[in-house]
N, C-alpha and C. Protein backbone atom coordinates (compact mmCIF):
# COMPACT_ATOMS: atom_id res chain seq x y z
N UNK A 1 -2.67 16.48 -37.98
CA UNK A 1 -1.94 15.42 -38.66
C UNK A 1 -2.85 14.81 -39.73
N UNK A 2 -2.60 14.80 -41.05
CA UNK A 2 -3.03 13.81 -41.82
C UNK A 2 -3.41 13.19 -42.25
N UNK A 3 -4.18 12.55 -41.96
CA UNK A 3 -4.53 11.08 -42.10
C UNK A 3 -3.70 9.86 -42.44
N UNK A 4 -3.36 10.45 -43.70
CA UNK A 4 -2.25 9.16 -44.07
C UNK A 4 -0.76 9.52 -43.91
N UNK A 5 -0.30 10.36 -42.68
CA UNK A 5 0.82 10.67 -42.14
C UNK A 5 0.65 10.08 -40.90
N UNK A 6 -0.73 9.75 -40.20
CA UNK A 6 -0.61 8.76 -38.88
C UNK A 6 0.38 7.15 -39.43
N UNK A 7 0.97 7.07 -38.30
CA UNK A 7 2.01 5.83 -38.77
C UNK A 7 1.59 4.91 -38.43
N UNK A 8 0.00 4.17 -37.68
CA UNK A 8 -0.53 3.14 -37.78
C UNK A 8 0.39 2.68 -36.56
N UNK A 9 -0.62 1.87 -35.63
CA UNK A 9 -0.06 0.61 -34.93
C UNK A 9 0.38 -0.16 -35.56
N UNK A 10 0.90 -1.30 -35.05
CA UNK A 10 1.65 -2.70 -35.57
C UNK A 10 1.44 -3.44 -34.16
N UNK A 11 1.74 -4.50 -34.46
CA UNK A 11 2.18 -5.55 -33.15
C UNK A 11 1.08 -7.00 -33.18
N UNK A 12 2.03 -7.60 -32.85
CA UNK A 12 1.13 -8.50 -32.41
C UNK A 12 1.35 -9.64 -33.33
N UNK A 13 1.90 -11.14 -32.28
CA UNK A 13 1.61 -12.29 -33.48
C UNK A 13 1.22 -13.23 -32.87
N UNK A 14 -0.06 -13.74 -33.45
CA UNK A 14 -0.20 -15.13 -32.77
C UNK A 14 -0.24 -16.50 -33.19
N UNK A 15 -0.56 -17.37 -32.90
CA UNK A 15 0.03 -18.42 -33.29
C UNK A 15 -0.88 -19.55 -32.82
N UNK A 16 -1.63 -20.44 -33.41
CA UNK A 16 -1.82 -21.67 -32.83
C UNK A 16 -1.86 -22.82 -33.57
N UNK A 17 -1.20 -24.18 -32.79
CA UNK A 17 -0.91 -25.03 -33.20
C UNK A 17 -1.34 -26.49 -32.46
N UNK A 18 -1.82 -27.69 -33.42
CA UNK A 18 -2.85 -28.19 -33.35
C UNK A 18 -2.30 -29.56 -33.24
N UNK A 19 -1.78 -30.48 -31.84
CA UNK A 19 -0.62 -31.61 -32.22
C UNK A 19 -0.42 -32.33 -31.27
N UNK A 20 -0.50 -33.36 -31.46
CA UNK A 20 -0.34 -34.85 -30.43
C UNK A 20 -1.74 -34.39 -29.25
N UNK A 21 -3.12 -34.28 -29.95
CA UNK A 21 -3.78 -34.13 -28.69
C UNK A 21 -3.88 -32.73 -27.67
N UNK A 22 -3.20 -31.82 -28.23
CA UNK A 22 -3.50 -30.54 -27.72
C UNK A 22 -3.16 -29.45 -28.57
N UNK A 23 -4.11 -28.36 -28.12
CA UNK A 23 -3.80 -27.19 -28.77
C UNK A 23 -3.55 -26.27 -27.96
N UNK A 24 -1.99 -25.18 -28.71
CA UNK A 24 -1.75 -24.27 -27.78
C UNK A 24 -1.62 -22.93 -28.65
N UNK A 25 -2.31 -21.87 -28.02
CA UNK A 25 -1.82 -20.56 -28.52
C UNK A 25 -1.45 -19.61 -27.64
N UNK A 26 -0.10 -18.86 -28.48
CA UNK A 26 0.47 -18.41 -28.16
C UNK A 26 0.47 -17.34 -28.83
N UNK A 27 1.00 -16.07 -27.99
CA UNK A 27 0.64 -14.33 -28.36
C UNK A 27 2.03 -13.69 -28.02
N UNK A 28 2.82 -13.00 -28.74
CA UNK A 28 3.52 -11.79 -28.19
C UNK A 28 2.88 -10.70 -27.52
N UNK A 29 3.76 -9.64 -26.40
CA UNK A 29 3.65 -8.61 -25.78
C UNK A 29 3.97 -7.33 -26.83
N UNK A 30 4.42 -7.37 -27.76
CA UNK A 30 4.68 -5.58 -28.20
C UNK A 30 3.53 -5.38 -29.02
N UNK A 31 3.31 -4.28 -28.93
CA UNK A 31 2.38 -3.00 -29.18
C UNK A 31 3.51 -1.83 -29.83
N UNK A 32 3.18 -1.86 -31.24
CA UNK A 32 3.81 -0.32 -31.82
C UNK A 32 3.36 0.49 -32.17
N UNK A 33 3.64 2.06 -32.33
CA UNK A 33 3.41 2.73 -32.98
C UNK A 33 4.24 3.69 -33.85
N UNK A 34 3.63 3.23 -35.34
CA UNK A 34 5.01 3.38 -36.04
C UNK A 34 6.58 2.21 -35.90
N UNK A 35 7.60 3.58 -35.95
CA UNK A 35 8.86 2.64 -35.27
C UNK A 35 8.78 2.57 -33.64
N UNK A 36 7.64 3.13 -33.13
CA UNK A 36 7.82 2.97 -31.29
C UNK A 36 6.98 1.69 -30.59
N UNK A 37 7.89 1.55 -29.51
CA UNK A 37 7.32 0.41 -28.89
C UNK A 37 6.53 0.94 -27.83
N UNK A 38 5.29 1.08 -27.53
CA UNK A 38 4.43 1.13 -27.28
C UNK A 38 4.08 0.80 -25.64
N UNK A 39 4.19 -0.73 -26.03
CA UNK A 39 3.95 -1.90 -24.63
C UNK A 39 4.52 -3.01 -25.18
N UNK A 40 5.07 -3.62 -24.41
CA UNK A 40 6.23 -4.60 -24.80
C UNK A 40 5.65 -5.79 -23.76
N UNK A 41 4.33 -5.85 -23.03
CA UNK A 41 4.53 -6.35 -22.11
C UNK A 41 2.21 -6.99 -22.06
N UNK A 42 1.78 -6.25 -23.54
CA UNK A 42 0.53 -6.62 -23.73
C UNK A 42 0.40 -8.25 -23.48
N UNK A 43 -1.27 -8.46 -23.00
CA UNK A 43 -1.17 -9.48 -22.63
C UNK A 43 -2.95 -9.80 -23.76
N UNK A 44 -2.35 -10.98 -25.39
CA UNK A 44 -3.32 -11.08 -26.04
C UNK A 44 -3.78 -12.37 -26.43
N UNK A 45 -3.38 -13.42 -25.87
CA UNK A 45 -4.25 -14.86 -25.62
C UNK A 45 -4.77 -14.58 -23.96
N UNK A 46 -6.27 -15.27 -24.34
CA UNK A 46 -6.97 -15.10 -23.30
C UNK A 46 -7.71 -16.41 -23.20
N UNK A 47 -8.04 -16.98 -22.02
CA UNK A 47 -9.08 -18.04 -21.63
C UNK A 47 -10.01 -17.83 -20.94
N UNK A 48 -11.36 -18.24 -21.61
CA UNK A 48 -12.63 -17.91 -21.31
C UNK A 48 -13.88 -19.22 -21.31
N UNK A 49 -14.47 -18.86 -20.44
CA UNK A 49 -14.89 -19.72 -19.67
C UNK A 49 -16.52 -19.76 -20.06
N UNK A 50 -17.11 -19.54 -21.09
CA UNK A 50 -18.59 -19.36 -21.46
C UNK A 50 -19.56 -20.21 -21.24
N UNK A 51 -20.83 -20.50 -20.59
CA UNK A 51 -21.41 -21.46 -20.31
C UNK A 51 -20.48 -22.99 -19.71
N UNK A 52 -19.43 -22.67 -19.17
CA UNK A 52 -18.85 -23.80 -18.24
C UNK A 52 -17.87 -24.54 -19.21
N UNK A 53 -17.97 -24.10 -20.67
CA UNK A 53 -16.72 -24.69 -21.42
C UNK A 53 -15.68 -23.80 -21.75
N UNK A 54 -14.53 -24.38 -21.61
CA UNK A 54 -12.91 -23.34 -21.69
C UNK A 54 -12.96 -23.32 -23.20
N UNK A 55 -12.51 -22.26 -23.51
CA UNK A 55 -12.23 -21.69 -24.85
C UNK A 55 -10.79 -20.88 -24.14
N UNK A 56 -10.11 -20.71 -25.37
CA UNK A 56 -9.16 -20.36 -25.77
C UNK A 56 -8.55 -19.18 -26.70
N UNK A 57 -8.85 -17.89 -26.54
CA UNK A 57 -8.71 -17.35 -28.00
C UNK A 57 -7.51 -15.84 -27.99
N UNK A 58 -7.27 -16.18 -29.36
CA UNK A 58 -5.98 -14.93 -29.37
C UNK A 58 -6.43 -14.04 -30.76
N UNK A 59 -6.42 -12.67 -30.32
CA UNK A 59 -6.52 -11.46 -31.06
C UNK A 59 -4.70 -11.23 -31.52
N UNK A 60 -5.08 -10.15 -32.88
CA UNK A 60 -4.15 -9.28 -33.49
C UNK A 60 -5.05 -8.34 -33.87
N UNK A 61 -4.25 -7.06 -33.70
CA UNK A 61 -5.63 -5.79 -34.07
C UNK A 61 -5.37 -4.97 -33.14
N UNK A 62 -6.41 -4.47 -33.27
CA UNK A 62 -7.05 -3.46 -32.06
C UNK A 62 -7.74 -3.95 -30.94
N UNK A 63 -7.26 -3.44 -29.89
CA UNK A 63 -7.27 -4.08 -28.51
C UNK A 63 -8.57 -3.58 -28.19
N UNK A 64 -9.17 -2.44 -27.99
CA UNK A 64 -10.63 -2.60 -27.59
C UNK A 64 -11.45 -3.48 -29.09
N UNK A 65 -11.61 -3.26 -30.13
CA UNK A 65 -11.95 -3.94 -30.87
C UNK A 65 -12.08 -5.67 -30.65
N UNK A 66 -11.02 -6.04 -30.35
CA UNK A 66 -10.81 -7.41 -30.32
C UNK A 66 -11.65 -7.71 -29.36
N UNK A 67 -11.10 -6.98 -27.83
CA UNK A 67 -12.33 -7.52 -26.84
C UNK A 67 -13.93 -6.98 -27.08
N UNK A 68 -14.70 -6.34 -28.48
CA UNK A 68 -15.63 -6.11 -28.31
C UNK A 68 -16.31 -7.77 -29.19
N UNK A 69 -15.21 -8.01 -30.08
CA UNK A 69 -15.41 -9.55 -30.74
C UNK A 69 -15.53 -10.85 -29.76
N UNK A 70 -14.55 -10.46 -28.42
CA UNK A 70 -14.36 -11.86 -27.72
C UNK A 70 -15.77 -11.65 -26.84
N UNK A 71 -16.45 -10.48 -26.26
CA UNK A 71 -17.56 -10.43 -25.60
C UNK A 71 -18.47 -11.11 -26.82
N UNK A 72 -18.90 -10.66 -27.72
CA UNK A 72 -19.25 -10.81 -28.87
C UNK A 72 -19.69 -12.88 -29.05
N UNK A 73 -18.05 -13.07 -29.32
CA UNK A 73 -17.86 -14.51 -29.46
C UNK A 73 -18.48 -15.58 -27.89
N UNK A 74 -18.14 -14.79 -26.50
CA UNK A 74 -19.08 -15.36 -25.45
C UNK A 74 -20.21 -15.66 -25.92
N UNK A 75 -21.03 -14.26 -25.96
CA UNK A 75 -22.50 -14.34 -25.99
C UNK A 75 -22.76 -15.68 -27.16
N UNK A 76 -22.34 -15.79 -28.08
CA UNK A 76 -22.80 -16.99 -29.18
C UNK A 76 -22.61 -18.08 -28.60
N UNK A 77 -21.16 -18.06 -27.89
CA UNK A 77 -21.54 -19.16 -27.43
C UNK A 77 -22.22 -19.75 -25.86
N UNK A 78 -22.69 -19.25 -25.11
CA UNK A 78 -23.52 -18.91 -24.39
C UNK A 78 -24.93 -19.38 -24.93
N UNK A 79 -25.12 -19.02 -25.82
CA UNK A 79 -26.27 -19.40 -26.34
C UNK A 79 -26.28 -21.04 -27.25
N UNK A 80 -25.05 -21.28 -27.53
CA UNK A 80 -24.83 -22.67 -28.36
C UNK A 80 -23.59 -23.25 -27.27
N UNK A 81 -23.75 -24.00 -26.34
CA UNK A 81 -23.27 -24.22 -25.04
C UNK A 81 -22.22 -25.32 -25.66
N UNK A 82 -20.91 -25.09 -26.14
CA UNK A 82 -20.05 -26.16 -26.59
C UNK A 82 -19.99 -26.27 -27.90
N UNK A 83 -20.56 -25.27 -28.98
CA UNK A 83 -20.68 -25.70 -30.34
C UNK A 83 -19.31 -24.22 -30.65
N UNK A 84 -18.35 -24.59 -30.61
CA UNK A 84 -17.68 -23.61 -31.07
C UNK A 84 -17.74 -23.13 -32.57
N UNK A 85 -17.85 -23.83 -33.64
CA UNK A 85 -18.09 -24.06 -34.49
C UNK A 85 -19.25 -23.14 -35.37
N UNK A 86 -19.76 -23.35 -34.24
CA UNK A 86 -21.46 -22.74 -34.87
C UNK A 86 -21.41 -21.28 -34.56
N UNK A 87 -20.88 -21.23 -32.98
CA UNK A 87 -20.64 -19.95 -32.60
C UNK A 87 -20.23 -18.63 -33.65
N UNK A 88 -18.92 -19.12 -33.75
CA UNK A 88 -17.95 -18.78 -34.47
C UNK A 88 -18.32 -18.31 -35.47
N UNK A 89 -19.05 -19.15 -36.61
CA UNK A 89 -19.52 -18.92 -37.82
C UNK A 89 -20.87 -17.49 -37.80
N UNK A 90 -21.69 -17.78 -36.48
CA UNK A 90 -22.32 -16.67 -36.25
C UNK A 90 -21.90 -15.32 -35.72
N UNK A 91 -20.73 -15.43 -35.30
CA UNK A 91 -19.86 -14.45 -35.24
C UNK A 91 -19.57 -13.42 -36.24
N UNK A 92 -19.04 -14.38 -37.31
CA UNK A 92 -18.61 -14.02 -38.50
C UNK A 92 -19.85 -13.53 -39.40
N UNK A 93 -20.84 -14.27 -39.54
CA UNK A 93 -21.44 -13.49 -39.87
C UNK A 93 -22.32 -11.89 -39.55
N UNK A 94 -22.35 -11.89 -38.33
CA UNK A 94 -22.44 -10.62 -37.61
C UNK A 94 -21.65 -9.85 -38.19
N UNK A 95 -20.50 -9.92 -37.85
CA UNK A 95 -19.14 -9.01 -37.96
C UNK A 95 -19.47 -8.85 -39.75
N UNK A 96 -19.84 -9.39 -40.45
CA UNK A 96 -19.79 -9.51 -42.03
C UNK A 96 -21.16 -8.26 -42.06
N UNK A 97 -21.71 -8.33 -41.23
CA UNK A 97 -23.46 -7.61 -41.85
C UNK A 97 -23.60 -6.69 -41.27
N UNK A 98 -23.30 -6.31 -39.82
CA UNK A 98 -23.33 -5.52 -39.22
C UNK A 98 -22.22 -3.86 -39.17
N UNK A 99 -23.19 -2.83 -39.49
CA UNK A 99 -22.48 -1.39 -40.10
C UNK A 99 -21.48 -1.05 -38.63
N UNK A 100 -21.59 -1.49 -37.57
CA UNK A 100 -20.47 -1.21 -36.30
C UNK A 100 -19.79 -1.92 -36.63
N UNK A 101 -19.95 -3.66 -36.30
CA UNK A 101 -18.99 -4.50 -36.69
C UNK A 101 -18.09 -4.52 -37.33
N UNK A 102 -18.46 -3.96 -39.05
CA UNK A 102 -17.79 -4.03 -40.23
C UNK A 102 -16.50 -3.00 -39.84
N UNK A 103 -16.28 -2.35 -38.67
CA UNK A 103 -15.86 -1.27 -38.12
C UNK A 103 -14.39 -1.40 -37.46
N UNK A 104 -14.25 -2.84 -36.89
CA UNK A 104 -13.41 -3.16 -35.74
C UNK A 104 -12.71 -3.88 -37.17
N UNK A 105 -11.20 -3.27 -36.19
CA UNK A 105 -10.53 -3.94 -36.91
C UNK A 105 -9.38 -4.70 -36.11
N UNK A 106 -10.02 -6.30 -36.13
CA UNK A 106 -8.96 -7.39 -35.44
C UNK A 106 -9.35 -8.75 -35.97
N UNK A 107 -8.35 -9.73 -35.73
CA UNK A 107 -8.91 -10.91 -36.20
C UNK A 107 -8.62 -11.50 -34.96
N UNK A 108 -9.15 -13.05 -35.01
CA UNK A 108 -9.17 -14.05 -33.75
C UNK A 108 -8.68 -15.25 -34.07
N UNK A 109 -7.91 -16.14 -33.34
CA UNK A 109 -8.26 -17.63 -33.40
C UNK A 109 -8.51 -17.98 -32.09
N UNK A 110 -9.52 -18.80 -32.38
CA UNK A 110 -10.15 -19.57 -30.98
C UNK A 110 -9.80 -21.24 -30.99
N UNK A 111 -9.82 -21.69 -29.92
CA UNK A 111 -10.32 -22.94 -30.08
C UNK A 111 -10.64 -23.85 -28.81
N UNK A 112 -11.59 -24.76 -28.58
CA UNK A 112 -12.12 -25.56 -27.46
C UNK A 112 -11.45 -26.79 -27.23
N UNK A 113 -10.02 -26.74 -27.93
CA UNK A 113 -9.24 -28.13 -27.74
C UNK A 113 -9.82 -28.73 -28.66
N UNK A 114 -10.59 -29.10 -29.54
CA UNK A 114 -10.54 -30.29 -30.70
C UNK A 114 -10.50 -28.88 -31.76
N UNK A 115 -11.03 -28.04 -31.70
CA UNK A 115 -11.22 -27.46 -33.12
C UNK A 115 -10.33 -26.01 -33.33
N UNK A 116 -9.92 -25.68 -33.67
CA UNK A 116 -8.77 -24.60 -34.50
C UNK A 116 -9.49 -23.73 -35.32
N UNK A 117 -9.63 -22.69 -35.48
CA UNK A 117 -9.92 -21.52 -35.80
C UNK A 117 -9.75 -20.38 -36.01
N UNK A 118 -9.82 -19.63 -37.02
CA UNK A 118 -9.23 -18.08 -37.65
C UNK A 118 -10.62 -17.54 -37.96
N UNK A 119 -10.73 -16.21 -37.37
CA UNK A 119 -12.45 -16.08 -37.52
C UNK A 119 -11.71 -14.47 -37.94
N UNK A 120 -12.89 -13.80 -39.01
CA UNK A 120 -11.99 -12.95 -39.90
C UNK A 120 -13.04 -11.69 -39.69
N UNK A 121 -12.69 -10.22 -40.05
CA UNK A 121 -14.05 -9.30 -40.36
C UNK A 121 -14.38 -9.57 -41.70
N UNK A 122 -14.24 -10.66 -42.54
CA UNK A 122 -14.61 -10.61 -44.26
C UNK A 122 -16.11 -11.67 -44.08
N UNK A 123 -16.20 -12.57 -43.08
CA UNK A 123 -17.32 -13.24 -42.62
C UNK A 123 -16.14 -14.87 -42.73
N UNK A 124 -15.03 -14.66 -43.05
CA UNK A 124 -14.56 -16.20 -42.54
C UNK A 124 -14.45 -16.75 -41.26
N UNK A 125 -14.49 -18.04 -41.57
CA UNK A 125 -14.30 -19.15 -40.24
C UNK A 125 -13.54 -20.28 -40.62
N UNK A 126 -12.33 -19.77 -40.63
CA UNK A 126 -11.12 -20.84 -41.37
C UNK A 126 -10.66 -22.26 -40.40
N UNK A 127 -10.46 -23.19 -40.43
CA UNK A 127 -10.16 -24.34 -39.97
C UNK A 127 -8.63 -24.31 -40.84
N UNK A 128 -7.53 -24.13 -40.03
CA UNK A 128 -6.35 -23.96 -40.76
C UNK A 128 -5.53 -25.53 -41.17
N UNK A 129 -5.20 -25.65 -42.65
CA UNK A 129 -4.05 -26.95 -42.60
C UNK A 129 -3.20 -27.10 -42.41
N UNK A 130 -2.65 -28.21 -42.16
CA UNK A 130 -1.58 -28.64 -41.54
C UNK A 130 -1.70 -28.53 -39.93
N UNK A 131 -2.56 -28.05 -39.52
CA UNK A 131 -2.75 -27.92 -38.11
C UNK A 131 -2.10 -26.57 -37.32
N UNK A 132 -1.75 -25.83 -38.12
CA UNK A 132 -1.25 -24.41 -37.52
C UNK A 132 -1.98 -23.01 -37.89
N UNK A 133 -2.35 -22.64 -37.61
CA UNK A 133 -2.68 -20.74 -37.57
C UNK A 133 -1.76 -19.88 -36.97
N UNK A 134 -1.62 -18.45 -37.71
CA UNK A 134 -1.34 -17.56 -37.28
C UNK A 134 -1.50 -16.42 -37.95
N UNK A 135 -1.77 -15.19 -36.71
CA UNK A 135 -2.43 -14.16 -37.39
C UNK A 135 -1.40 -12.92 -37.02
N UNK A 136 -1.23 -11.49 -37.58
CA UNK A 136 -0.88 -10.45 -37.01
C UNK A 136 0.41 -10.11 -37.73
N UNK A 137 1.02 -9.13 -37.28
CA UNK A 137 2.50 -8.80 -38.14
C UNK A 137 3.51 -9.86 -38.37
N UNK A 138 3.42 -10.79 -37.42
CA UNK A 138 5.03 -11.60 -37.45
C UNK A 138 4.06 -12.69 -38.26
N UNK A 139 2.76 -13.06 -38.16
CA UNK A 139 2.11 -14.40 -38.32
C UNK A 139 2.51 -15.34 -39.28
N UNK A 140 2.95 -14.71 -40.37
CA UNK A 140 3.47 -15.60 -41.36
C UNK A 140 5.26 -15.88 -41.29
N UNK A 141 5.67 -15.24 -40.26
CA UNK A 141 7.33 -15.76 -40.38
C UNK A 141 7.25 -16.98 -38.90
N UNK A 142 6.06 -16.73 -38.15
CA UNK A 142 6.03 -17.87 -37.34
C UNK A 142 5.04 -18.99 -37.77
N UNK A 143 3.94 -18.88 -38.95
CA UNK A 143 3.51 -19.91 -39.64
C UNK A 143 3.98 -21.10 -40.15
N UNK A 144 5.01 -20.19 -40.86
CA UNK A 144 6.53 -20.91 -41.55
C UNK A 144 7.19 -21.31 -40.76
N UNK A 145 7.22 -21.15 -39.69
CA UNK A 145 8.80 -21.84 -38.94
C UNK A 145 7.85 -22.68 -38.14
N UNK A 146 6.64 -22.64 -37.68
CA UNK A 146 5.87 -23.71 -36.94
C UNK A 146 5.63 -25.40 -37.97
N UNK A 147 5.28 -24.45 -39.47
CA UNK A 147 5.01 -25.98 -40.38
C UNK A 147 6.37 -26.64 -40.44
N UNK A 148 7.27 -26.07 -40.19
CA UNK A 148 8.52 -26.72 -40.71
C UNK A 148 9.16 -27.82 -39.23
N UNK A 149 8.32 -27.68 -38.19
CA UNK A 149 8.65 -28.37 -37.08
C UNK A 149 7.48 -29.24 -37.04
N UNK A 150 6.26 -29.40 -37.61
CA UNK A 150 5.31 -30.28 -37.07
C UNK A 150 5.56 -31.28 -37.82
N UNK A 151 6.39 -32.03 -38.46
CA UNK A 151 6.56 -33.39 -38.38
C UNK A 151 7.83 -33.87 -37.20
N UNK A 152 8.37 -32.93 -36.47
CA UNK A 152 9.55 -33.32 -35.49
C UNK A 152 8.51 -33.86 -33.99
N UNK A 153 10.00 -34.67 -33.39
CA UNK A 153 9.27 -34.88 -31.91
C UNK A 153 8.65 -33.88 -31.00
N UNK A 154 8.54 -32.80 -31.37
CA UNK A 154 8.49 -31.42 -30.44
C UNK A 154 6.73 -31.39 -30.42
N UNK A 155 6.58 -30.74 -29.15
CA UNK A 155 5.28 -31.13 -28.73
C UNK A 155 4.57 -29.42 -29.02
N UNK A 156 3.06 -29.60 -28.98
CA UNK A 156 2.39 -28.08 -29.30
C UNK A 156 3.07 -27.22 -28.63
N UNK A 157 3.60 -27.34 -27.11
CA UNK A 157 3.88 -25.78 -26.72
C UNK A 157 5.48 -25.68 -27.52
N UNK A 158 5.82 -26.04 -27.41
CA UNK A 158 7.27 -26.40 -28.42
C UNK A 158 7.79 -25.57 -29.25
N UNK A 159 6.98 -26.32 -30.59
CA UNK A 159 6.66 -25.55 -31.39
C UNK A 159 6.06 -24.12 -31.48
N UNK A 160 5.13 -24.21 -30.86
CA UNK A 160 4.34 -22.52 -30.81
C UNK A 160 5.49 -21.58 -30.03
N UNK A 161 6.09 -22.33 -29.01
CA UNK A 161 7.12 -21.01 -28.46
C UNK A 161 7.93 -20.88 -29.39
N UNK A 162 8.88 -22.09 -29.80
CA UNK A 162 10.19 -21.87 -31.30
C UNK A 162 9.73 -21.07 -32.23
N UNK A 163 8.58 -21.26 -32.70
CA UNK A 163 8.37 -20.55 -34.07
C UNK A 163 7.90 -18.95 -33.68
N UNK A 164 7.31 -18.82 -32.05
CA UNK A 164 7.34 -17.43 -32.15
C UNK A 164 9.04 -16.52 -31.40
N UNK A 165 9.52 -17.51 -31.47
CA UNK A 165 10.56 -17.21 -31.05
C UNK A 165 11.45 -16.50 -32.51
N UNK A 166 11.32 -17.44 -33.79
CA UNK A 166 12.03 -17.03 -34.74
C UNK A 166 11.21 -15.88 -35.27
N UNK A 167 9.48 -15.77 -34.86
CA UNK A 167 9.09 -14.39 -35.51
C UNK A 167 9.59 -13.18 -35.14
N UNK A 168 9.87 -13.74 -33.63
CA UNK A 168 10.38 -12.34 -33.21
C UNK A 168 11.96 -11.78 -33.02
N UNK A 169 12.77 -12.56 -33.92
CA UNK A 169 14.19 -12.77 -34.89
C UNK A 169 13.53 -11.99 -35.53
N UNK A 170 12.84 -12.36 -36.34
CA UNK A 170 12.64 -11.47 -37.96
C UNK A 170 11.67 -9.72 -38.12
N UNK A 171 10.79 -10.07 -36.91
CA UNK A 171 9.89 -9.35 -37.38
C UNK A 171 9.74 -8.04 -36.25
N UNK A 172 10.00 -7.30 -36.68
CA UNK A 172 10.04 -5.79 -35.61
C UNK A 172 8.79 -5.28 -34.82
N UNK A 173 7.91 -5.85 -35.31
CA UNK A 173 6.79 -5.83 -34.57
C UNK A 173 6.61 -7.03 -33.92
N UNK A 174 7.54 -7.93 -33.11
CA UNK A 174 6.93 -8.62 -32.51
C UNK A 174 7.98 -8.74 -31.90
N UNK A 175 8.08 -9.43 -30.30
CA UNK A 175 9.06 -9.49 -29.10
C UNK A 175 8.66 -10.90 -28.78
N UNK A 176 9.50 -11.23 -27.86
CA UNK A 176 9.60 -12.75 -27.29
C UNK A 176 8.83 -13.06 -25.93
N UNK A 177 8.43 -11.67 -25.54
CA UNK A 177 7.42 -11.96 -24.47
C UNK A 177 5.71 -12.82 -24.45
N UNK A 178 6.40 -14.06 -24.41
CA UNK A 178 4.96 -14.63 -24.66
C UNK A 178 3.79 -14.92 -23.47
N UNK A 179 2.35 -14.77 -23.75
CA UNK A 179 1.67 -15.40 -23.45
C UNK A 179 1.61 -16.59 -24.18
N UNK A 180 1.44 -17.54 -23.14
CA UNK A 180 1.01 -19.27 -24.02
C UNK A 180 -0.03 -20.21 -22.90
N UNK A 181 -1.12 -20.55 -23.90
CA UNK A 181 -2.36 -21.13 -23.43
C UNK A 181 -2.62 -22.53 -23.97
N UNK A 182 -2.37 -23.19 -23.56
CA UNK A 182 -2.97 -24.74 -24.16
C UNK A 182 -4.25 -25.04 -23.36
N UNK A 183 -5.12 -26.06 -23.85
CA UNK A 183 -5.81 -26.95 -23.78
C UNK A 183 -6.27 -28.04 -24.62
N UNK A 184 -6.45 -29.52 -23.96
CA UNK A 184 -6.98 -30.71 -24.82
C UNK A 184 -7.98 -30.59 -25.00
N UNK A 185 -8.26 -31.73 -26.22
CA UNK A 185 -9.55 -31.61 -26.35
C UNK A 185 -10.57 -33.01 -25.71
């Protein structure tokens, strides 16, 4: 086969949103390949527990990839015990310099309950506005439908389920099977 006749994975949207005091992210289950569904039932927000502080973080990408970033993202912070921030940024720069790194292809958002994060393979460490992120195939049709609810009464998990609810209305790579993770900060 080809190379550029392989039909590429798809899947995957995540979502986090940053409101009244907590942050929650939230992940769809499908996995495609091509037009096939794959796994409908992946499980890609995860909570992790590094040096005794909860973190929070959700991949789009490649599934061993991603978890070679979230081992990756431990160890930093492991070594910077609560500085997500700092972590993160050393992350990114790894992933930016390093000839394996530069290799994997997934992105992340993390966060420790006060801080929000999109950590990239280009060496970014985005702090998103308006208080929402999202990454992966659907990410921008649930971006959009999350900003358009954060001035309503609806609380973080709320929102993060509605808006991945309408991504996965729109977007064929993504299903309604959610994982959803909050924590305060």
């Amino acid at each position: 086969m080809a190379e550029n006749d392989f039909p590429g994975w798809h899947g995957t949207t995540i979502i986090g949103v940053k409101k009244g005091g907590q942050i929650v992210i939230a992940g769809d289950g499908q996995v495609s390949l091509g037009q096939t569904v794959i796994k409908g039932t992946a499980r890609k927000v995860r909570r992790l527990s590094p040096g005794g502080f909860e973190i929070v973080a959700g991949f789009a990408g490649s599934t061993a990839d991603a978890f070679t970033l979230l081992e990756r993202l431990e160890a930093k912070l492991e070594a910077t015990p609560g500085q997500l921030a700092r972590a993160s940024v050393e992350l990114a720069k790894d992933w930016r310099t390093d000839k394996y790194l530069q290799k994997l292809e997934a992105m992340l958002i993390v966060t420790d309950g006060r801080d929000l994060f999109v950590i990239t393979g280009a060496g970014d460490v985005l702090e998103p506005e308006h208080d929402v992120a999202a990454i992966g195939s659907g990410g921008n049709f649930a971006l959009a439908a999350a900003r358009a609810m954060m001035d309503s009464d609806k609380s973080a998990e709320e929102v993060a389920r509605e808006a991945m609810a309408i991504a996965a209305d729109i977007c064929v790579y993504t299903n309604g099977n959610l994982t959803v993770e909050s924590i305060s900060g």
